[in-house]
C-alpha atoms as a PDB file:
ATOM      1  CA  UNK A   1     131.001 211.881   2.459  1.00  0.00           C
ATOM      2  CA  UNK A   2     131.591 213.195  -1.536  1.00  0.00           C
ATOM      3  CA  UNK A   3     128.182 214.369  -2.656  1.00  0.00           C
ATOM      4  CA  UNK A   4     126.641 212.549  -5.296  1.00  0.00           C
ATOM      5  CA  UNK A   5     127.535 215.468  -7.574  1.00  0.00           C
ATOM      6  CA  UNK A   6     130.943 215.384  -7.031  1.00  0.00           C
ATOM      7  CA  UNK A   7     131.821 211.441  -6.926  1.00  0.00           C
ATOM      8  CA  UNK A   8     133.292 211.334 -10.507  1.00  0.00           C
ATOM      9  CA  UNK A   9     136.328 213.568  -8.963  1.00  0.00           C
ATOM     10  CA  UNK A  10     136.630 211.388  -6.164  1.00  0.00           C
ATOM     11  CA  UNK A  11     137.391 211.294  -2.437  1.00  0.00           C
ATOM     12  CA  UNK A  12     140.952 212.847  -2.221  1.00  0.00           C
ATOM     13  CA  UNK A  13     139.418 215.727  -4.533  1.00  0.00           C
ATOM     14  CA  UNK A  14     136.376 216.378  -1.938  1.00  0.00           C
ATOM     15  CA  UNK A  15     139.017 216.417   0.736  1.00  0.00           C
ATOM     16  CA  UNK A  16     141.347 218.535  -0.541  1.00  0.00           C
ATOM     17  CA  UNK A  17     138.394 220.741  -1.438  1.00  0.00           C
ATOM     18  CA  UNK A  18     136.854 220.723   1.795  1.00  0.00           C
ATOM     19  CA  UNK A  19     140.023 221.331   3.535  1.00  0.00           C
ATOM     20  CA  UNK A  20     140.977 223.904   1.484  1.00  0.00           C
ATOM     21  CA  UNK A  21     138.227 225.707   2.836  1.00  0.00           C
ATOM     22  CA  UNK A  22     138.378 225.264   6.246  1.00  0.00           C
ATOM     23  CA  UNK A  23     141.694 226.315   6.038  1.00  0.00           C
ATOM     24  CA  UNK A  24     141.805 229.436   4.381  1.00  0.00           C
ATOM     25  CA  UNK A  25     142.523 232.555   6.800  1.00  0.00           C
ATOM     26  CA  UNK A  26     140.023 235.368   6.871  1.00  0.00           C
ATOM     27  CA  UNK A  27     140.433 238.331   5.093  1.00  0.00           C
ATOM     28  CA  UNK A  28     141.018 240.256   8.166  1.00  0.00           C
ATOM     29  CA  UNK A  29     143.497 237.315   9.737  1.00  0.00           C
ATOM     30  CA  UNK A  30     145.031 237.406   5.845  1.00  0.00           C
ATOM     31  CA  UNK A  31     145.574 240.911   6.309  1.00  0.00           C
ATOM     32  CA  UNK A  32     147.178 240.243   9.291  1.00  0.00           C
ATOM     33  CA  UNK A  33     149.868 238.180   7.813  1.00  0.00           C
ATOM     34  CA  UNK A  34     150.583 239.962   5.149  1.00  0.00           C
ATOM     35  CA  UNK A  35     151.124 243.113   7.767  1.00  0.00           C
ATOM     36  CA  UNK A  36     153.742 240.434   9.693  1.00  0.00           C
ATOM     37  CA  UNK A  37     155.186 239.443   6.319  1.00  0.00           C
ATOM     38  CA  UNK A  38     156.039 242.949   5.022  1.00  0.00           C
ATOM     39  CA  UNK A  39     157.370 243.845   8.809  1.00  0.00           C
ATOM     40  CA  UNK A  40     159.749 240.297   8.955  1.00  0.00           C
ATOM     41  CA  UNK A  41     160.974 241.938   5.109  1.00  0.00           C
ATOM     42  CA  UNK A  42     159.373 238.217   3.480  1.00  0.00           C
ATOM     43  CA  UNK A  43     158.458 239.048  -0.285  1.00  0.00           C
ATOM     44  CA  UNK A  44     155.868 236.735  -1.507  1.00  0.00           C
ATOM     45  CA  UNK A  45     155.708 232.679  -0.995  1.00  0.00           C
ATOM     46  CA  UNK A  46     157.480 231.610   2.718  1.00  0.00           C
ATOM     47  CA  UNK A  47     158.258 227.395   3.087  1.00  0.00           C
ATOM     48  CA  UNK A  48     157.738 225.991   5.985  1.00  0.00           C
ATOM     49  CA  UNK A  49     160.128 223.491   7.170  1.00  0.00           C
ATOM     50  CA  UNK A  50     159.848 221.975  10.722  1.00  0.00           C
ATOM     51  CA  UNK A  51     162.857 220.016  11.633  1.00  0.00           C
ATOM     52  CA  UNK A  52     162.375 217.449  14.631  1.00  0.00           C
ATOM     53  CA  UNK A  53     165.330 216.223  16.972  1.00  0.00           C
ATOM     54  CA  UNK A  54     163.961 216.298  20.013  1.00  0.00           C
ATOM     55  CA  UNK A  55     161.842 213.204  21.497  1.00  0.00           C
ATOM     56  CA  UNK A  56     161.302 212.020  17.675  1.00  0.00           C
ATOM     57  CA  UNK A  57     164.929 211.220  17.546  1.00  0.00           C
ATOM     58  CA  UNK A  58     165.401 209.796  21.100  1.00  0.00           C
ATOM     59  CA  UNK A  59     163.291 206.283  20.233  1.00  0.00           C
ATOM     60  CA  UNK A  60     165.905 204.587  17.631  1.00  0.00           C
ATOM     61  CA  UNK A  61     163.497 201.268  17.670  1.00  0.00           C
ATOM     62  CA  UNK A  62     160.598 203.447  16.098  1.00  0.00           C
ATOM     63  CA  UNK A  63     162.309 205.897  13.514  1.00  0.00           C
ATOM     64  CA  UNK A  64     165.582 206.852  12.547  1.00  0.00           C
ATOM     65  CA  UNK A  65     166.501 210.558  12.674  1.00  0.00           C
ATOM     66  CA  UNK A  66     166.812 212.673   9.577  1.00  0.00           C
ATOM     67  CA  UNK A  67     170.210 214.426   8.936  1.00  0.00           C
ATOM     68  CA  UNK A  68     169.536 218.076   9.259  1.00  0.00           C
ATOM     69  CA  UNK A  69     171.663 219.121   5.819  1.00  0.00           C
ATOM     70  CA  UNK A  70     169.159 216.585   4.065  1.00  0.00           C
ATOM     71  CA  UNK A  71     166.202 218.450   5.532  1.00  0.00           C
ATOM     72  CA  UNK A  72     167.771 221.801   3.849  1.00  0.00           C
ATOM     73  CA  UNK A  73     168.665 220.095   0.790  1.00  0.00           C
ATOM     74  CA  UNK A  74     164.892 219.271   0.182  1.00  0.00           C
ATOM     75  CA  UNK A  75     163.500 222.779   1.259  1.00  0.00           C
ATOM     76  CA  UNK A  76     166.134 223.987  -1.184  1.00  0.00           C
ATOM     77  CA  UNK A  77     165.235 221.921  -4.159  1.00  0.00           C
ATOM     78  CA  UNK A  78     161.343 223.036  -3.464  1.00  0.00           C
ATOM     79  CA  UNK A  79     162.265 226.372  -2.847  1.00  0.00           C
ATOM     80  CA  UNK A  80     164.256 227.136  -6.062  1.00  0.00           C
ATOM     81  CA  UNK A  81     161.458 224.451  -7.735  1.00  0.00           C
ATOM     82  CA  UNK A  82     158.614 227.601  -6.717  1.00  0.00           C
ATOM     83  CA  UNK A  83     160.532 230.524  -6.824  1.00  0.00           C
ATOM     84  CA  UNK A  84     160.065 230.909  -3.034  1.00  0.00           C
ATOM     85  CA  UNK A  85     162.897 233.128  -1.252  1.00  0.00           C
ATOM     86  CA  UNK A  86     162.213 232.838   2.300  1.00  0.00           C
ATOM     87  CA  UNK A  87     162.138 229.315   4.403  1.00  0.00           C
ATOM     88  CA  UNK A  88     160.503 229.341   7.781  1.00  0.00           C
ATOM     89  CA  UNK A  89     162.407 227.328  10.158  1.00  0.00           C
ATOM     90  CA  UNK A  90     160.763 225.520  13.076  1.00  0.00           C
ATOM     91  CA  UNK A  91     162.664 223.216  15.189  1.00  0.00           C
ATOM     92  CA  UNK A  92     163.018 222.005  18.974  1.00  0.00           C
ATOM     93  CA  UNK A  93     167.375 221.451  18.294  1.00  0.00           C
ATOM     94  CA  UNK A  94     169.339 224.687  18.677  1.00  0.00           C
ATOM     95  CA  UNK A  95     172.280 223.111  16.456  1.00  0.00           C
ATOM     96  CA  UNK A  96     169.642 223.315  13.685  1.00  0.00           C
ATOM     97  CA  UNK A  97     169.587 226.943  14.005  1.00  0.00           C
ATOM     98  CA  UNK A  98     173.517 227.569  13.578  1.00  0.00           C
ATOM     99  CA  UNK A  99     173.433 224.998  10.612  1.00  0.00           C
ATOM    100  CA  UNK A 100     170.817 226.740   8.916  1.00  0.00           C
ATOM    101  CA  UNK A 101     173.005 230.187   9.632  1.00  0.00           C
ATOM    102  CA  UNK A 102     176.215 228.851   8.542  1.00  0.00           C
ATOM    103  CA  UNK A 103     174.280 227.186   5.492  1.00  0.00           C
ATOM    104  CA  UNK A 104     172.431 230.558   4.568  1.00  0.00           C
ATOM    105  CA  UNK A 105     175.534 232.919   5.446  1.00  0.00           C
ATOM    106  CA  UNK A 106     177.912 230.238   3.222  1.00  0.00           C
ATOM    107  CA  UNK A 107     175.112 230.213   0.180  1.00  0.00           C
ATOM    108  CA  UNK A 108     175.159 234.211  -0.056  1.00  0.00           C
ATOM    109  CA  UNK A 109     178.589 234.698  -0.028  1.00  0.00           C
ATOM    110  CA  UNK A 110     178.929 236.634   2.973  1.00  0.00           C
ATOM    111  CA  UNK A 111     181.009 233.673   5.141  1.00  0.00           C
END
């Protein structure tokens, strides 16, 4: 519930706020991080991009499966959009992986 102090911002506001600070890490866990960061040689900002093929792909009646190149094409446009150099891949589809390779080996020049 938005206190009454808060209602001209609104409910999305008060969520966003509230989530924001559940969310945040510790100090100590945001320490942590930025220890695994510097280690993994990520500089600054890191996308996340989870790319599903598994089950979520299996059920054609409920959703249609996303072409991987369009899921890189988006975390592309947002990364350049932010100035963010490193993209975080998750995904359950091992062809993912090579694409994302062959995509970042192709992009750098070094195919």
């Amino acid at each position: 519930t938005v206190p009454d102090s808060c209602m001209d911002q609104g409910q999305l506001w008060w969520s966003a706020i509230t989530l924001q600070a559940i969310m945040r890490p510790s100090l100590d866990f945001q320490a942590r991080l930025r220890k695994m960061k510097n280690i993994m040689g990520w500089d600054g900002r890191v996308l996340g991009l989870h790319v599903r093929h598994g089950d979520s792909c299996a059920d054609v009646v409920r959703k249609t499966c996303i072409a991987t190149h369009r899921y890189f094409e988006q975390a592309e446009e947002v990364a350049a959009r932010y100035n963010i150099r490193s993209i975080f891949l998750a995904t359950d589809d091992p062809h993912v992986v090579e694409a994302a390779r062959f995509r970042t080996t192709e992009r750098d020049g070094m195919g």
